[in-house]
PDB file of N, CA and C in Angstrom:
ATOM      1  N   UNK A   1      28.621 130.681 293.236  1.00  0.00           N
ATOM      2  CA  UNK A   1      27.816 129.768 294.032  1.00  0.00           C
ATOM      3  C   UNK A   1      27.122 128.711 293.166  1.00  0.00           C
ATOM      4  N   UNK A   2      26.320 129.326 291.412  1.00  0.00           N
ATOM      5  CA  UNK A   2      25.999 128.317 291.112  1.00  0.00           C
ATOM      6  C   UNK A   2      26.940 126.949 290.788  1.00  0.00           C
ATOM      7  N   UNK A   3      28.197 127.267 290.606  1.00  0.00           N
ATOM      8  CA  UNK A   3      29.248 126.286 290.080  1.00  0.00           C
ATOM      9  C   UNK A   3      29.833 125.262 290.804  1.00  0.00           C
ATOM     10  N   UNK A   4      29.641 126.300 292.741  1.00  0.00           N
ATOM     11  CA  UNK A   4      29.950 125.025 293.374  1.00  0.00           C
ATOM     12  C   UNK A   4      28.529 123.984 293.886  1.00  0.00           C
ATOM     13  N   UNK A   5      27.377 124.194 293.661  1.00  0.00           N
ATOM     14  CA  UNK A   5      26.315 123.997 294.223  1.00  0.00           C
ATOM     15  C   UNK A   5      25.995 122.491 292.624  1.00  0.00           C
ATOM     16  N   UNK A   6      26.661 123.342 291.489  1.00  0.00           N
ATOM     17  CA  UNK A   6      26.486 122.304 290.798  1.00  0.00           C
ATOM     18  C   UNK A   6      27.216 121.083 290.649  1.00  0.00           C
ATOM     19  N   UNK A   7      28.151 121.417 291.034  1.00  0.00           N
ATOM     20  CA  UNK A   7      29.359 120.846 291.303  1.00  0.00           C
ATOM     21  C   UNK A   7      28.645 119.168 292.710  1.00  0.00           C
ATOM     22  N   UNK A   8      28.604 120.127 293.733  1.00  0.00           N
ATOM     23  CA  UNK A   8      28.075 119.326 294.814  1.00  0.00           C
ATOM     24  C   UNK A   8      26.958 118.606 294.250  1.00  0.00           C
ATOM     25  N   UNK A   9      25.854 118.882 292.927  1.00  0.00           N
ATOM     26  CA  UNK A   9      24.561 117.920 292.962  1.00  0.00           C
ATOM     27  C   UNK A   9      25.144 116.818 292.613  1.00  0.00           C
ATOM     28  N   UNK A  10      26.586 116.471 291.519  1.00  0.00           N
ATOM     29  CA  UNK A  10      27.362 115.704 290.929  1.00  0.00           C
ATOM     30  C   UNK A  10      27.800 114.725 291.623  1.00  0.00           C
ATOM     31  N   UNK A  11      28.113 115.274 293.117  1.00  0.00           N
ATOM     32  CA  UNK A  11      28.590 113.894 293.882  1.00  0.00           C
ATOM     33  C   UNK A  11      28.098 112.972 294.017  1.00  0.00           C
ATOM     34  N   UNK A  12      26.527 112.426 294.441  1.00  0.00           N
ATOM     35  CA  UNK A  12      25.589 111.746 295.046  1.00  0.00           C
ATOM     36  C   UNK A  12      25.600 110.479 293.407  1.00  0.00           C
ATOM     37  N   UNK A  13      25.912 110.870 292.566  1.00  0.00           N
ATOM     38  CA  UNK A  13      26.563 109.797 291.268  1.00  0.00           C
ATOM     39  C   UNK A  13      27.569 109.599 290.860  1.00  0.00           C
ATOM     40  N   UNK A  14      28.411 110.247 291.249  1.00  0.00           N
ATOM     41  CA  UNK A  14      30.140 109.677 291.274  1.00  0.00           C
ATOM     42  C   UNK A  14      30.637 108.749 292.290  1.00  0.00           C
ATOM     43  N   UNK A  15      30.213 109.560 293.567  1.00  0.00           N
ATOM     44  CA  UNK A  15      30.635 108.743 294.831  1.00  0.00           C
ATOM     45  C   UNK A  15      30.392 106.969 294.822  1.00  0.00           C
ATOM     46  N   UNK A  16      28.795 106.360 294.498  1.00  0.00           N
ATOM     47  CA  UNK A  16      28.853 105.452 294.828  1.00  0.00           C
ATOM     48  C   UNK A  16      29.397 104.491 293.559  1.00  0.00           C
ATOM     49  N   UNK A  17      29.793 104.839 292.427  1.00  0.00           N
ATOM     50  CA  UNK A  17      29.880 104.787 291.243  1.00  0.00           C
ATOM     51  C   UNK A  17      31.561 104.340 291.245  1.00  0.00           C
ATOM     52  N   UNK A  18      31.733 103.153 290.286  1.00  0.00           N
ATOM     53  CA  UNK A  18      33.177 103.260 290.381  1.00  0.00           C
ATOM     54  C   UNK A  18      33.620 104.412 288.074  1.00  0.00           C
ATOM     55  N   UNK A  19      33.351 105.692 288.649  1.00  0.00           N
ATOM     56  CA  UNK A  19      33.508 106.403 287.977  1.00  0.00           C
ATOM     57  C   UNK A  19      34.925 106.734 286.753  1.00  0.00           C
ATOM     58  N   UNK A  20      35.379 106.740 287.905  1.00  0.00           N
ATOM     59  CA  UNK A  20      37.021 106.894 287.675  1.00  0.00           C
ATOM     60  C   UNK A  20      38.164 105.771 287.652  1.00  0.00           C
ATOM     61  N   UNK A  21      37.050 104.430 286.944  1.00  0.00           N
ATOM     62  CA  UNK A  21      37.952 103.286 287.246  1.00  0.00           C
ATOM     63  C   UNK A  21      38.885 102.732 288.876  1.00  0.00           C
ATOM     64  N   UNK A  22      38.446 103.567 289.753  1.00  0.00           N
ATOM     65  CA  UNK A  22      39.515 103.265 291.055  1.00  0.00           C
ATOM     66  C   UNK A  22      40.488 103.728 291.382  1.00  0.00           C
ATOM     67  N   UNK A  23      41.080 104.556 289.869  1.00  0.00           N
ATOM     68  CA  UNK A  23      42.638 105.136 289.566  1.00  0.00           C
ATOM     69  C   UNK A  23      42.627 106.365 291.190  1.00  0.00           C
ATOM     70  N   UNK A  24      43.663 106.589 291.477  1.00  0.00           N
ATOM     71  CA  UNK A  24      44.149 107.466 292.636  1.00  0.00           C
ATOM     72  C   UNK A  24      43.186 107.849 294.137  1.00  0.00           C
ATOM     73  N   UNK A  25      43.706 108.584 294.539  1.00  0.00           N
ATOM     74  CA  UNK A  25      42.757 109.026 295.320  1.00  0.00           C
ATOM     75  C   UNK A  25      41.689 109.665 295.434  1.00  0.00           C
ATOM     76  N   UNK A  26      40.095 108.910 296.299  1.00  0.00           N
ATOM     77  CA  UNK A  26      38.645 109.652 295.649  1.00  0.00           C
ATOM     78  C   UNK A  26      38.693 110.758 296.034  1.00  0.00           C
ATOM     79  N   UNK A  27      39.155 111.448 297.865  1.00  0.00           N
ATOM     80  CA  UNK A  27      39.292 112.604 298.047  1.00  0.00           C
ATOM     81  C   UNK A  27      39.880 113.467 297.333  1.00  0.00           C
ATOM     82  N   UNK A  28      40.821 113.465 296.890  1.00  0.00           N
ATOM     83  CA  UNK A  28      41.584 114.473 296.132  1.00  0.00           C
ATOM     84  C   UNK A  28      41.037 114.337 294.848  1.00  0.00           C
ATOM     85  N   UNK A  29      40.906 113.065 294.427  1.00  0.00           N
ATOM     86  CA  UNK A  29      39.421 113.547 293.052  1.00  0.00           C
ATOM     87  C   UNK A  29      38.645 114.446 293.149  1.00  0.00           C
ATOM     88  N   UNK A  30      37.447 114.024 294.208  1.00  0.00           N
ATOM     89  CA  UNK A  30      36.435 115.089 293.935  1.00  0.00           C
ATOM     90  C   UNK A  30      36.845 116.280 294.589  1.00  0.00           C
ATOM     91  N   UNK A  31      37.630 116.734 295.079  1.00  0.00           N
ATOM     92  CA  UNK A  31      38.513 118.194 295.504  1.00  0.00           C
ATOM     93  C   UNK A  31      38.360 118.681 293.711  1.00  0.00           C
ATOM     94  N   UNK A  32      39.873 118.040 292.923  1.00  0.00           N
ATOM     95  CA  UNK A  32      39.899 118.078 291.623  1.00  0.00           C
ATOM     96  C   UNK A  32      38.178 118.635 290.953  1.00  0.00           C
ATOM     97  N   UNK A  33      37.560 117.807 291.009  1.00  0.00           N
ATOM     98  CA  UNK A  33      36.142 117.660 290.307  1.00  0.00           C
ATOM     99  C   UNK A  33      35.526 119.609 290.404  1.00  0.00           C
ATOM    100  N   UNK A  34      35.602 119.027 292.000  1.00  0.00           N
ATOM    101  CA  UNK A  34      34.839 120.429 292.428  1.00  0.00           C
ATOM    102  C   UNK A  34      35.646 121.709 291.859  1.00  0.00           C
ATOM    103  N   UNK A  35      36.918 122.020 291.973  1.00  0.00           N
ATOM    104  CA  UNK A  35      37.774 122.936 291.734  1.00  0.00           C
ATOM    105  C   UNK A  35      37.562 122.789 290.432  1.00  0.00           C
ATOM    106  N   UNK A  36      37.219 122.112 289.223  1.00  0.00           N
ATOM    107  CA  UNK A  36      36.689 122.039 287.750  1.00  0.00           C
ATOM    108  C   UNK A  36      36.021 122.253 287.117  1.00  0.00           C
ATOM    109  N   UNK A  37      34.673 122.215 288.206  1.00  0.00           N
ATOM    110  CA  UNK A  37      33.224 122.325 287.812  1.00  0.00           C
ATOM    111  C   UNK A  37      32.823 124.044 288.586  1.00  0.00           C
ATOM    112  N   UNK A  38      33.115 124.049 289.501  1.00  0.00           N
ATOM    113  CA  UNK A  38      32.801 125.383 290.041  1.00  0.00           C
ATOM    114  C   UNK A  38      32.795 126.716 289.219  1.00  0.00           C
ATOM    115  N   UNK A  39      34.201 126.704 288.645  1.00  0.00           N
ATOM    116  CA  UNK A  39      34.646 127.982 287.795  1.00  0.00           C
ATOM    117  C   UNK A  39      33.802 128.088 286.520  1.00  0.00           C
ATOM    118  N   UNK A  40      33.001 126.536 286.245  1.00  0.00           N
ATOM    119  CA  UNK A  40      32.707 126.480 284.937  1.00  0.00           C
ATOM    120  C   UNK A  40      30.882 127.608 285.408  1.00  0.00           C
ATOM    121  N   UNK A  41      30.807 127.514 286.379  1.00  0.00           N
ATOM    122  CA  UNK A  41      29.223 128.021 287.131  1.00  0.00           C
ATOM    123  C   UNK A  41      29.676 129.836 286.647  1.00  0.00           C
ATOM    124  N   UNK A  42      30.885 130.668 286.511  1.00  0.00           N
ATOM    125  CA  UNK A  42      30.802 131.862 286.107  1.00  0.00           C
ATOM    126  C   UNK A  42      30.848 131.614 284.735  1.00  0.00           C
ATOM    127  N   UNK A  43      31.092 131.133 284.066  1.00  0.00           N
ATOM    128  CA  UNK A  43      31.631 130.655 282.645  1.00  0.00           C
ATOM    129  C   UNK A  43      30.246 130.957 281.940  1.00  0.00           C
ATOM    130  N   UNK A  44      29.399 129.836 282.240  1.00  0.00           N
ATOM    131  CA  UNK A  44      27.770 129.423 282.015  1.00  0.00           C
ATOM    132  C   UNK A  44      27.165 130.541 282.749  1.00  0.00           C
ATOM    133  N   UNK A  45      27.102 131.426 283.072  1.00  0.00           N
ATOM    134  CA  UNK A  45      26.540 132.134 284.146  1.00  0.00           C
ATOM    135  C   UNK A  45      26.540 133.898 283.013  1.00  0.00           C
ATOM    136  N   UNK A  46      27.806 133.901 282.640  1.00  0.00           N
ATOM    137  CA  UNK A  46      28.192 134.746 281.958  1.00  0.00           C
ATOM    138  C   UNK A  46      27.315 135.056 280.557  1.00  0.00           C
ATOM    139  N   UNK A  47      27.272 133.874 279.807  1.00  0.00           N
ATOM    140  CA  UNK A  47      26.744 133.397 278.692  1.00  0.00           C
ATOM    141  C   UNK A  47      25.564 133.578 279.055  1.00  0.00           C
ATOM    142  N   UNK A  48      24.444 133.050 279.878  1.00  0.00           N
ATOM    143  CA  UNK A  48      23.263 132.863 280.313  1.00  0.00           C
ATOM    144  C   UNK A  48      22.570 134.308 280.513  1.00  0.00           C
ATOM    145  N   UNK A  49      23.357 135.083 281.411  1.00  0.00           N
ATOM    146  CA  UNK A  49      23.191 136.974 281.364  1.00  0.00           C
ATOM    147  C   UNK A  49      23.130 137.552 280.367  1.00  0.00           C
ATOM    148  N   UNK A  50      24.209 137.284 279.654  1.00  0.00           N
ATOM    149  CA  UNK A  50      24.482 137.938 278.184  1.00  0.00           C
ATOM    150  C   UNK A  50      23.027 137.794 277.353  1.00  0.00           C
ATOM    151  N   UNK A  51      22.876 136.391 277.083  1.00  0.00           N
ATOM    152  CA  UNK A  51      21.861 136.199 275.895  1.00  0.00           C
ATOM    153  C   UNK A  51      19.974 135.994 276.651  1.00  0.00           C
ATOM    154  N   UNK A  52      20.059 136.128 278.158  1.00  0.00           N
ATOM    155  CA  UNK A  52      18.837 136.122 278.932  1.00  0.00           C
ATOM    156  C   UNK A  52      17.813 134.670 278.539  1.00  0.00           C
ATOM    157  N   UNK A  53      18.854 133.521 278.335  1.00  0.00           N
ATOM    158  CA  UNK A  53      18.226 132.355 277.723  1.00  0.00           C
ATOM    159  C   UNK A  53      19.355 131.119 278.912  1.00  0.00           C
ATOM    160  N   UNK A  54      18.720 130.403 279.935  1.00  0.00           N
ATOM    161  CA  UNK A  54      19.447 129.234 279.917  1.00  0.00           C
ATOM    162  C   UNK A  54      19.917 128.332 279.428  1.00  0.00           C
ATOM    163  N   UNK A  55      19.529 128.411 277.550  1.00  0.00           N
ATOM    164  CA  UNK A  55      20.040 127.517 276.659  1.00  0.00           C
ATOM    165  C   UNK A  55      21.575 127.523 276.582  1.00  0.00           C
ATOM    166  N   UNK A  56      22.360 128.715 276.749  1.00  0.00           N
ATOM    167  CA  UNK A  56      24.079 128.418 276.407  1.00  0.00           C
ATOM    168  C   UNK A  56      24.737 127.626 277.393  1.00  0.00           C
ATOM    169  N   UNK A  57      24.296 127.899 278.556  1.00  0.00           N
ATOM    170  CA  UNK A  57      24.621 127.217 279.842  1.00  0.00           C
ATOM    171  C   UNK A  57      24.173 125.483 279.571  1.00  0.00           C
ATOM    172  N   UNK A  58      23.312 125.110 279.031  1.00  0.00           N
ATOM    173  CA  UNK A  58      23.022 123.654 278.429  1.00  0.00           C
ATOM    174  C   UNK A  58      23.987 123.640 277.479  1.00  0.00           C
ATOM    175  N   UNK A  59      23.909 124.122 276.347  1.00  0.00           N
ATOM    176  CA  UNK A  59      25.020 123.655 275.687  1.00  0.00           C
ATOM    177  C   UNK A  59      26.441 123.676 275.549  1.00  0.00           C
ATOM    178  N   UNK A  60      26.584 124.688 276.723  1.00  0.00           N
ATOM    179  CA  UNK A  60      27.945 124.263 276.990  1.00  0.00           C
ATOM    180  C   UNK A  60      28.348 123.373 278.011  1.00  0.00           C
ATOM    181  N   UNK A  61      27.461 122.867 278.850  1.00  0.00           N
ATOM    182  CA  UNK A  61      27.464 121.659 279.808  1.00  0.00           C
ATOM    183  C   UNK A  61      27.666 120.152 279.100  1.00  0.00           C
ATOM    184  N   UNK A  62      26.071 120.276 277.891  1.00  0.00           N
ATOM    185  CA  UNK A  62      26.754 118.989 276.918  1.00  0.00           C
ATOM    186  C   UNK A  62      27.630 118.953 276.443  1.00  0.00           C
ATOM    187  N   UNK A  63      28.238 120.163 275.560  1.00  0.00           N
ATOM    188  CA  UNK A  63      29.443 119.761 275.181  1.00  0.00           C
ATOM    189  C   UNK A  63      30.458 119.421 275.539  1.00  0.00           C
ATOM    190  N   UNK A  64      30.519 119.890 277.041  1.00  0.00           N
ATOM    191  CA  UNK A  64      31.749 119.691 278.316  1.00  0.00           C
ATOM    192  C   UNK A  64      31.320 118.402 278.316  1.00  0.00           C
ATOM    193  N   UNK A  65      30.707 117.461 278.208  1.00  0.00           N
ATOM    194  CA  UNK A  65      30.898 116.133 279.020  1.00  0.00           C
ATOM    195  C   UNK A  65      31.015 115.558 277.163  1.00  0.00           C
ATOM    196  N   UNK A  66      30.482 116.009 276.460  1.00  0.00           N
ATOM    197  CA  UNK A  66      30.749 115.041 274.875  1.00  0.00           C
ATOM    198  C   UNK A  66      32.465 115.346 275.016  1.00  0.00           C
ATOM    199  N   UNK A  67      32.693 115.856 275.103  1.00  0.00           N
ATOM    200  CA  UNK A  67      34.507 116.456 274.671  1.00  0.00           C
ATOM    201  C   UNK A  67      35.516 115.799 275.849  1.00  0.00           C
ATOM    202  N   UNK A  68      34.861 116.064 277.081  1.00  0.00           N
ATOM    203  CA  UNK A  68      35.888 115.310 278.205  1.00  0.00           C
ATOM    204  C   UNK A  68      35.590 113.855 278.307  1.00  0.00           C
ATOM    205  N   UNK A  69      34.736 113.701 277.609  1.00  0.00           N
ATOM    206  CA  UNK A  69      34.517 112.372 278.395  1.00  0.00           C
ATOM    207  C   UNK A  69      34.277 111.211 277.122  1.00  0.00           C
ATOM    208  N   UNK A  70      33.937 111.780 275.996  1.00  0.00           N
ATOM    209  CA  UNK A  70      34.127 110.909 274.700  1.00  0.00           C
ATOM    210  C   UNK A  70      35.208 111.562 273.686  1.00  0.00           C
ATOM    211  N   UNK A  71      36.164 112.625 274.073  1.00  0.00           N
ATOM    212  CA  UNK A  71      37.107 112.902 272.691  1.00  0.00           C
ATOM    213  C   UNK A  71      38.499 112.985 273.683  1.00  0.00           C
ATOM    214  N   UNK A  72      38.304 114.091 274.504  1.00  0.00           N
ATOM    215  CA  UNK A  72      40.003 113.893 275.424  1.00  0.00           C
ATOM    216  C   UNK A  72      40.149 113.626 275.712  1.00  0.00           C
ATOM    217  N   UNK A  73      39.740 112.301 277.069  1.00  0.00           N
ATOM    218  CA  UNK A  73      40.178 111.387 277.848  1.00  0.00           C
ATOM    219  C   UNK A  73      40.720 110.070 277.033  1.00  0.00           C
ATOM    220  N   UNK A  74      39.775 109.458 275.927  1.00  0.00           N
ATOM    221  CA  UNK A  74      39.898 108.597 275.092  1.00  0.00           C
ATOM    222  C   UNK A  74      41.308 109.086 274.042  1.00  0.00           C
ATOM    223  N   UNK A  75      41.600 110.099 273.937  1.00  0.00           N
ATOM    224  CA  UNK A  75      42.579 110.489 273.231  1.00  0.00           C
ATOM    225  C   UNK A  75      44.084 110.147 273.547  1.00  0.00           C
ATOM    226  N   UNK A  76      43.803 110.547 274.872  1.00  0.00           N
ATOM    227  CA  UNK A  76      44.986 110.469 276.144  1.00  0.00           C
ATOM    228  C   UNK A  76      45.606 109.543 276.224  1.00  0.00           C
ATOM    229  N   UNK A  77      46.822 109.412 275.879  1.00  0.00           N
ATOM    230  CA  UNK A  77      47.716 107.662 276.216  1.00  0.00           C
ATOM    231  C   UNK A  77      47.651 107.614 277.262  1.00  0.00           C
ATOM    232  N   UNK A  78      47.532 106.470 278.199  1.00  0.00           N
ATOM    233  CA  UNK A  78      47.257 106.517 279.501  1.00  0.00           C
ATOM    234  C   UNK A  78      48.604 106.076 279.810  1.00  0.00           C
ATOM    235  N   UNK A  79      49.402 106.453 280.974  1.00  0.00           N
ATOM    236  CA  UNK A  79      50.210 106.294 281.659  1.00  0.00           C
ATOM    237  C   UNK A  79      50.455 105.979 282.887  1.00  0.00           C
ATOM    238  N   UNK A  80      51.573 106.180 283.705  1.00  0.00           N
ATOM    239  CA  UNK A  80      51.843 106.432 285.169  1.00  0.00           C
ATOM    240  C   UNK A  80      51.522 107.393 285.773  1.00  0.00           C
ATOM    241  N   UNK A  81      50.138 108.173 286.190  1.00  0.00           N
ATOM    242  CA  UNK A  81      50.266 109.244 286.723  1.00  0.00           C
ATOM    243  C   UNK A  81      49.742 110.379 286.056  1.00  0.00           C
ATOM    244  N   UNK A  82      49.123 109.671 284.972  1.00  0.00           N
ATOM    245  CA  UNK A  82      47.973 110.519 283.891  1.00  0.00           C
ATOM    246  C   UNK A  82      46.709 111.163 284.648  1.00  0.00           C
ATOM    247  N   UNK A  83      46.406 110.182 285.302  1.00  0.00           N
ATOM    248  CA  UNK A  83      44.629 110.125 285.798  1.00  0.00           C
ATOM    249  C   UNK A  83      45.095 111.457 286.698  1.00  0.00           C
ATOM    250  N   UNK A  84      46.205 111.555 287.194  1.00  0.00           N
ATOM    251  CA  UNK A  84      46.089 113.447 287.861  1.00  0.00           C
ATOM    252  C   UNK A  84      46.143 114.101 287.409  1.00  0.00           C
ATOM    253  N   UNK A  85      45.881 114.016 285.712  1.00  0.00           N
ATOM    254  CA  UNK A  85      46.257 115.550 284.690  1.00  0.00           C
ATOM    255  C   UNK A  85      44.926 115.224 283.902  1.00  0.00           C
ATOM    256  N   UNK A  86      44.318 114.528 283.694  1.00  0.00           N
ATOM    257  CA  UNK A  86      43.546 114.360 282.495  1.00  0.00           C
ATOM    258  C   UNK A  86      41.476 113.965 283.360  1.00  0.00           C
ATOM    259  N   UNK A  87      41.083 114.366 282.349  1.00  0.00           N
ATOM    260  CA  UNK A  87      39.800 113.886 282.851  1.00  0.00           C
ATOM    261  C   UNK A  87      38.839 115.109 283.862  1.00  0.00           C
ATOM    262  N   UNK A  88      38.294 114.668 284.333  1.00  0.00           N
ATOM    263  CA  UNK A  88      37.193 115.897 285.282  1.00  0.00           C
ATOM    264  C   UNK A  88      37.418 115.617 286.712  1.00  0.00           C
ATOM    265  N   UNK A  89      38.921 114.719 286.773  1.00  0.00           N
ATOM    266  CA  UNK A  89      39.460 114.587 287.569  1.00  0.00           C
ATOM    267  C   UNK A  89      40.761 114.817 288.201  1.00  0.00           C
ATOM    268  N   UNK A  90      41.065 115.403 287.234  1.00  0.00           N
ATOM    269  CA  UNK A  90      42.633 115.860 287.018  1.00  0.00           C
ATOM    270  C   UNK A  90      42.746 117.090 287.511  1.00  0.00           C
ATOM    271  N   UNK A  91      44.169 117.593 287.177  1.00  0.00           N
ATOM    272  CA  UNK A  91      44.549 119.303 287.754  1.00  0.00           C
ATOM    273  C   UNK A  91      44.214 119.948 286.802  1.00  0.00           C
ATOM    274  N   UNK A  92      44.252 119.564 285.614  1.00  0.00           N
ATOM    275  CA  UNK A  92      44.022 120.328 284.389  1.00  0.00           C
ATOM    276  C   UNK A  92      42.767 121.484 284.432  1.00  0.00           C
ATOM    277  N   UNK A  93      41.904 120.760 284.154  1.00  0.00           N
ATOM    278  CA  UNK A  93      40.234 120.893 284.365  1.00  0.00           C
ATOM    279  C   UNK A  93      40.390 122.358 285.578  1.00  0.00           C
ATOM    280  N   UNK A  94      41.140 121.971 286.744  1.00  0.00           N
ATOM    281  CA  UNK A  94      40.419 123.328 287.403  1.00  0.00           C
ATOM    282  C   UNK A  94      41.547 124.676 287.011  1.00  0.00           C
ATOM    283  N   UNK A  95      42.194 123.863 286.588  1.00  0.00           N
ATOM    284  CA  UNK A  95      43.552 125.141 286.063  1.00  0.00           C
ATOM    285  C   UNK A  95      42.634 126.040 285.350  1.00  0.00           C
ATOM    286  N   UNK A  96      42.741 125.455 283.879  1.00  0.00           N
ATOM    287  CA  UNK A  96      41.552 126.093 282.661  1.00  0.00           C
ATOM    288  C   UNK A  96      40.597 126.481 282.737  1.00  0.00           C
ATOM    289  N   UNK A  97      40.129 125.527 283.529  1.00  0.00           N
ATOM    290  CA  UNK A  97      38.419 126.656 283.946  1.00  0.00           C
ATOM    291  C   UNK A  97      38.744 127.523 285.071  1.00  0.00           C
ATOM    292  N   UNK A  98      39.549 128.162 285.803  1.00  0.00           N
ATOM    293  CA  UNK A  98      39.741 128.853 286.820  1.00  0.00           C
ATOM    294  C   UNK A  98      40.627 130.031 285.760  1.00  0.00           C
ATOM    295  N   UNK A  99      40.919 130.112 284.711  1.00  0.00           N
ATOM    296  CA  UNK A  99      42.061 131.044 283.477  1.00  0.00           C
ATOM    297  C   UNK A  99      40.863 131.874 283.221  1.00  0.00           C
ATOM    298  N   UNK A 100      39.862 130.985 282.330  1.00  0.00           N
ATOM    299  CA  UNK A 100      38.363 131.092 281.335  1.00  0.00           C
ATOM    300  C   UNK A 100      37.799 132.296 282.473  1.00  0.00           C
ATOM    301  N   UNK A 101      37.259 131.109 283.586  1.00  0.00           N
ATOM    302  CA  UNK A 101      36.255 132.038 284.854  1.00  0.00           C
ATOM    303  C   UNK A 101      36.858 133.313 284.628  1.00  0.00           C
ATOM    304  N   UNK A 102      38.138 133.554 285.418  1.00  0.00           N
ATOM    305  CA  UNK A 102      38.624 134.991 285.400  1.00  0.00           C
ATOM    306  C   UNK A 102      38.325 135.758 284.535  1.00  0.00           C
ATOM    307  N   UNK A 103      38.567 135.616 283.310  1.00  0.00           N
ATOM    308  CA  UNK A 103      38.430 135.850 282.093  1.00  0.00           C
ATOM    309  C   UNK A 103      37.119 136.662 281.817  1.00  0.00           C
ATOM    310  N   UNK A 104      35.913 135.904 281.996  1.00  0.00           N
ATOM    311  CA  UNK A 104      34.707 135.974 281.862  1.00  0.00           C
ATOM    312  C   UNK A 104      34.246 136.518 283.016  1.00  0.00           C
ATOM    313  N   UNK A 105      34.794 136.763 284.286  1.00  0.00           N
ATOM    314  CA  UNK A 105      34.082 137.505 285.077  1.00  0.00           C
ATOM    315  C   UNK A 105      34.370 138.955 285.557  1.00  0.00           C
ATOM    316  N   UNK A 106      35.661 139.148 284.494  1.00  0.00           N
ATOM    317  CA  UNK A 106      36.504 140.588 284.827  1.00  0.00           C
ATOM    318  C   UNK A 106      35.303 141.113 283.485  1.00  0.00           C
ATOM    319  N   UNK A 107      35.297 140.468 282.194  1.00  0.00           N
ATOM    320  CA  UNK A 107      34.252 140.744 281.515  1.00  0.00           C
ATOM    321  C   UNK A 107      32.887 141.325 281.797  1.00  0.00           C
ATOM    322  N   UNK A 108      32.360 140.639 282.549  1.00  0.00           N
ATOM    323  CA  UNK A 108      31.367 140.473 283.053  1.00  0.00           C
ATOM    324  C   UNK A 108      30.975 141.950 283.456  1.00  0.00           C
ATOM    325  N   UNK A 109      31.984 141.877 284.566  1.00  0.00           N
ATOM    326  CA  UNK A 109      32.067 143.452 285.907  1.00  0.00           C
ATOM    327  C   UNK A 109      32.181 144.521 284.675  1.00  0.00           C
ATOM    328  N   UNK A 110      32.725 144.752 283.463  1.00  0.00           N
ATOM    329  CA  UNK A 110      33.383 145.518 282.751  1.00  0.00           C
ATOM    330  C   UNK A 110      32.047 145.836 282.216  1.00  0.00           C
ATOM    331  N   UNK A 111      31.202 144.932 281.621  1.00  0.00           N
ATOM    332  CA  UNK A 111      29.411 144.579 280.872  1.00  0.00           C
ATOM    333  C   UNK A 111      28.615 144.940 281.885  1.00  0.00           C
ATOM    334  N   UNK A 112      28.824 145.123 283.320  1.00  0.00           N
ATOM    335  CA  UNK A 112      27.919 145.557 284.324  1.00  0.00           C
ATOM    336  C   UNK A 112      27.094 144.066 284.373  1.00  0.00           C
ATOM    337  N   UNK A 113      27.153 142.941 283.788  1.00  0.00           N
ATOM    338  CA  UNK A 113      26.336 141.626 283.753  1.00  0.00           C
ATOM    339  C   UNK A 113      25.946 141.293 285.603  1.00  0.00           C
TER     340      UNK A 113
END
């Protein structure tokens, strides 16, 4: 819940925002977005239980936006049909963080967290 709730505070500055340069479709963007950001809410959630400090959950939020948004996107040759694989808008993003989540929440149940 926290992942999609954080997910949703995100819209109200993307939406009116030309964020994503214009590239594809906004619906199926922020579908993308949300399905990206959600999984990352067990991820941070996990970390946050573990060490009883909301600090990991910050720093792994900054680093998620220093890395997607100033090292891999900029990395990315841009193409025909990129902007649906790459970015916090892409398929990628909820693939990986939906692998991780699992990951960390079978953990979790296993830690009693």
């Amino acid at each position: 819940m926290s992942g999609l709730t954080w997910s949703i505070w995100h819209w109200p500055g993307i939406l009116p925002s030309d964020y994503n340069a214009g590239e594809g479709n906004l619906l199926l963007q922020m579908l993308l977005f949300t399905a990206g950001v959600a999984p990352q809410g067990i991820i941070y959630a996990y970390f946050s239980f573990k060490s009883n400090s909301l600090w990991p959950a910050v720093i792994l939020h900054a680093s998620h936006n220093l890395f997607i948004q100033q090292v891999f996107t900029p990395l990315t040759i841009r193409g025909s049909g990129t902007h649906f694989c790459i970015d916090e808008f892409g398929i990628l993003l909820p693939v990986f963080s939906s692998i991780v989540a699992i990951y960390f929440y079978r953990r979790a149940t296993t830690e009693g967290l």
